[in-house]
C-alpha atoms as a PDB file:
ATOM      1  CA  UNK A   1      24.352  14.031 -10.340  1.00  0.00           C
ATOM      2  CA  UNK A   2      25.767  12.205  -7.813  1.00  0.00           C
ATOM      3  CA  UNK A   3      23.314  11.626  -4.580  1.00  0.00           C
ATOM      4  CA  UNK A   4      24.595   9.851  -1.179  1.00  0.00           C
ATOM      5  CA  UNK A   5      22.318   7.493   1.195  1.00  0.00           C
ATOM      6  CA  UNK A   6      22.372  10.498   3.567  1.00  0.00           C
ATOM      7  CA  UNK A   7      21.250  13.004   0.664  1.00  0.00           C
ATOM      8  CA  UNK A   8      17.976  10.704  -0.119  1.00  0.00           C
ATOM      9  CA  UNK A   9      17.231  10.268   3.434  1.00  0.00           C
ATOM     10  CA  UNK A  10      17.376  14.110   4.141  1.00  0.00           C
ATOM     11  CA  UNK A  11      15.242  14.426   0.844  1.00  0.00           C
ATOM     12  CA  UNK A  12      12.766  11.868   2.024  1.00  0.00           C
ATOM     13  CA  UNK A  13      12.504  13.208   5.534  1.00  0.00           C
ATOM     14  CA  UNK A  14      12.126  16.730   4.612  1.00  0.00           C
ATOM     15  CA  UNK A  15       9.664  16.225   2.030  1.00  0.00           C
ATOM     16  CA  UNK A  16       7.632  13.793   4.548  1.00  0.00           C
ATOM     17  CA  UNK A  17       7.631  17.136   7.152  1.00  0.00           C
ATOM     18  CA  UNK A  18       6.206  19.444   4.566  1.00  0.00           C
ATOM     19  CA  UNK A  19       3.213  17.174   3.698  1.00  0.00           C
ATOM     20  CA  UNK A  20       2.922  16.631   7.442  1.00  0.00           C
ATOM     21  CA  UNK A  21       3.286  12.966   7.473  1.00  0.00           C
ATOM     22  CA  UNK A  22       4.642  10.849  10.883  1.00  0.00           C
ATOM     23  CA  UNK A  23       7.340   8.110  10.753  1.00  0.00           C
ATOM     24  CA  UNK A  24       4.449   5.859  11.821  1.00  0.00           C
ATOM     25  CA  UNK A  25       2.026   6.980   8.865  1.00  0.00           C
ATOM     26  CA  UNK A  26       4.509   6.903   5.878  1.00  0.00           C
ATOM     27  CA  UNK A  27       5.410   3.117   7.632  1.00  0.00           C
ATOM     28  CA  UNK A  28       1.762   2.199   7.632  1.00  0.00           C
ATOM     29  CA  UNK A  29       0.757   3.816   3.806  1.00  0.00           C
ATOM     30  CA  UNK A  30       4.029   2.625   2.180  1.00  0.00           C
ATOM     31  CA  UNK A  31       3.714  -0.844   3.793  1.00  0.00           C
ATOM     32  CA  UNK A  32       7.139  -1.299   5.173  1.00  0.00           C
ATOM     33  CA  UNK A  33       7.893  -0.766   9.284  1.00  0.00           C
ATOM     34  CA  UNK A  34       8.753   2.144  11.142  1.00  0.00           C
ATOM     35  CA  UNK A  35      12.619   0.853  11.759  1.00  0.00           C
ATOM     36  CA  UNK A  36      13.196   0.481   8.077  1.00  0.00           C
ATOM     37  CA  UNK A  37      11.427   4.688   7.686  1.00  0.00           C
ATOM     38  CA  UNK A  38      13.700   5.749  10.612  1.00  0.00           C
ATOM     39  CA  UNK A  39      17.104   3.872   9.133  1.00  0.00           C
ATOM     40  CA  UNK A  40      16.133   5.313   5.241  1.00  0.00           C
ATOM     41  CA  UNK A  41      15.757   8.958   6.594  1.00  0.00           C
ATOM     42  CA  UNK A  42      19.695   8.774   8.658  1.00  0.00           C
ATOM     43  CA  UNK A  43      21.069   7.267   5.095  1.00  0.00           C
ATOM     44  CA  UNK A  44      21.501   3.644   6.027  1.00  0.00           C
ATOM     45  CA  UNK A  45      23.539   2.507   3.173  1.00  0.00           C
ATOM     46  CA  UNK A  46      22.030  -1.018   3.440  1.00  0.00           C
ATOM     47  CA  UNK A  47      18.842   0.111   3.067  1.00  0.00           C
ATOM     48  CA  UNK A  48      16.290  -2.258   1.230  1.00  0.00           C
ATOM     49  CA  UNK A  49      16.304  -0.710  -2.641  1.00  0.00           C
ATOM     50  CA  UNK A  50      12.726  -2.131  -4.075  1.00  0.00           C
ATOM     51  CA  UNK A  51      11.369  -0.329  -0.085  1.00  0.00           C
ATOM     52  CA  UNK A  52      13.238   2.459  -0.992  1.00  0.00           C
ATOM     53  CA  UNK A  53      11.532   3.255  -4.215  1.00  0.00           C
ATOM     54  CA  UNK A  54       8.374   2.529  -2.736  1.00  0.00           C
ATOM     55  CA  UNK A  55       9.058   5.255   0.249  1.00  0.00           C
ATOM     56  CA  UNK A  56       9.764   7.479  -3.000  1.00  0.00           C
ATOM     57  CA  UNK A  57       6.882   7.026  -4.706  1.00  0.00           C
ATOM     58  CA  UNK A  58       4.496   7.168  -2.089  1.00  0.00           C
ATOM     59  CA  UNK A  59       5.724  10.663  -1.230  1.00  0.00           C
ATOM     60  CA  UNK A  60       5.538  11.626  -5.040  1.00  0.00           C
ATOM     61  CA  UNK A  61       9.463  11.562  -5.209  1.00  0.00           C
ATOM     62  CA  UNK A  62      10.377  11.786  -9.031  1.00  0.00           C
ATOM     63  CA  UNK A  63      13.407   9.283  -9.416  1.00  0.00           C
ATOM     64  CA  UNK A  64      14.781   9.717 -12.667  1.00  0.00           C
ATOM     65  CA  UNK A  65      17.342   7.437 -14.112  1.00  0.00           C
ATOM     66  CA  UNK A  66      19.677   8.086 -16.999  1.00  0.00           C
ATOM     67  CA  UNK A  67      21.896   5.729 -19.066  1.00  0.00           C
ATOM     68  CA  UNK A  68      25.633   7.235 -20.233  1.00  0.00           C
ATOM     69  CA  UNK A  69      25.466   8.258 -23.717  1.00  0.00           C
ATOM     70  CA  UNK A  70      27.429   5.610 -24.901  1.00  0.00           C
ATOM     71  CA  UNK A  71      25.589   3.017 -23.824  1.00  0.00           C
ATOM     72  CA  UNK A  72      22.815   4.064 -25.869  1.00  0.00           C
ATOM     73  CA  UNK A  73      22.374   2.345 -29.339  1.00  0.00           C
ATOM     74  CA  UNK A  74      21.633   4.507 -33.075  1.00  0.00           C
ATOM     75  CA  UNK A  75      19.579   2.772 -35.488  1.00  0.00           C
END
């Protein structure tokens, strides 16, 4: 599946809401600033990744990544 900037950032705000978590919290626990939260959560496209993943992962955001069949070697 296919997800835009503007999908993850919905995903990451919403799921910051239900564990009741500010902006200014997530900033300070993940390490990164409260710009870079409020630019991540509108789908910024040029969005820092590495900050990204650790926005994800401090919220317990599963980010699973799959390679195209084909790509994949049989020994």
């Amino acid at each position: 599946m296919k997800y835009t900037p503007q999908q993850i950032g919905t995903l990451i705000k919403n799921t910051r809401k239900n564990l009741g978590v500010t902006q200014k919290d997530l900033a300070l626990t993940s390490g990164t600033g409260l710009r870079f939260i409020i630019d991540l959560e509108r789908g910024k496209e040029t969005c820092e990744f590495g900050k990204a993943l650790t926005i994800l992962q401090t919220l317990g955001i599963k980010l699973t990544l799959t390679p195209p069949l084909a790509s994949m070697k049989v020994e």
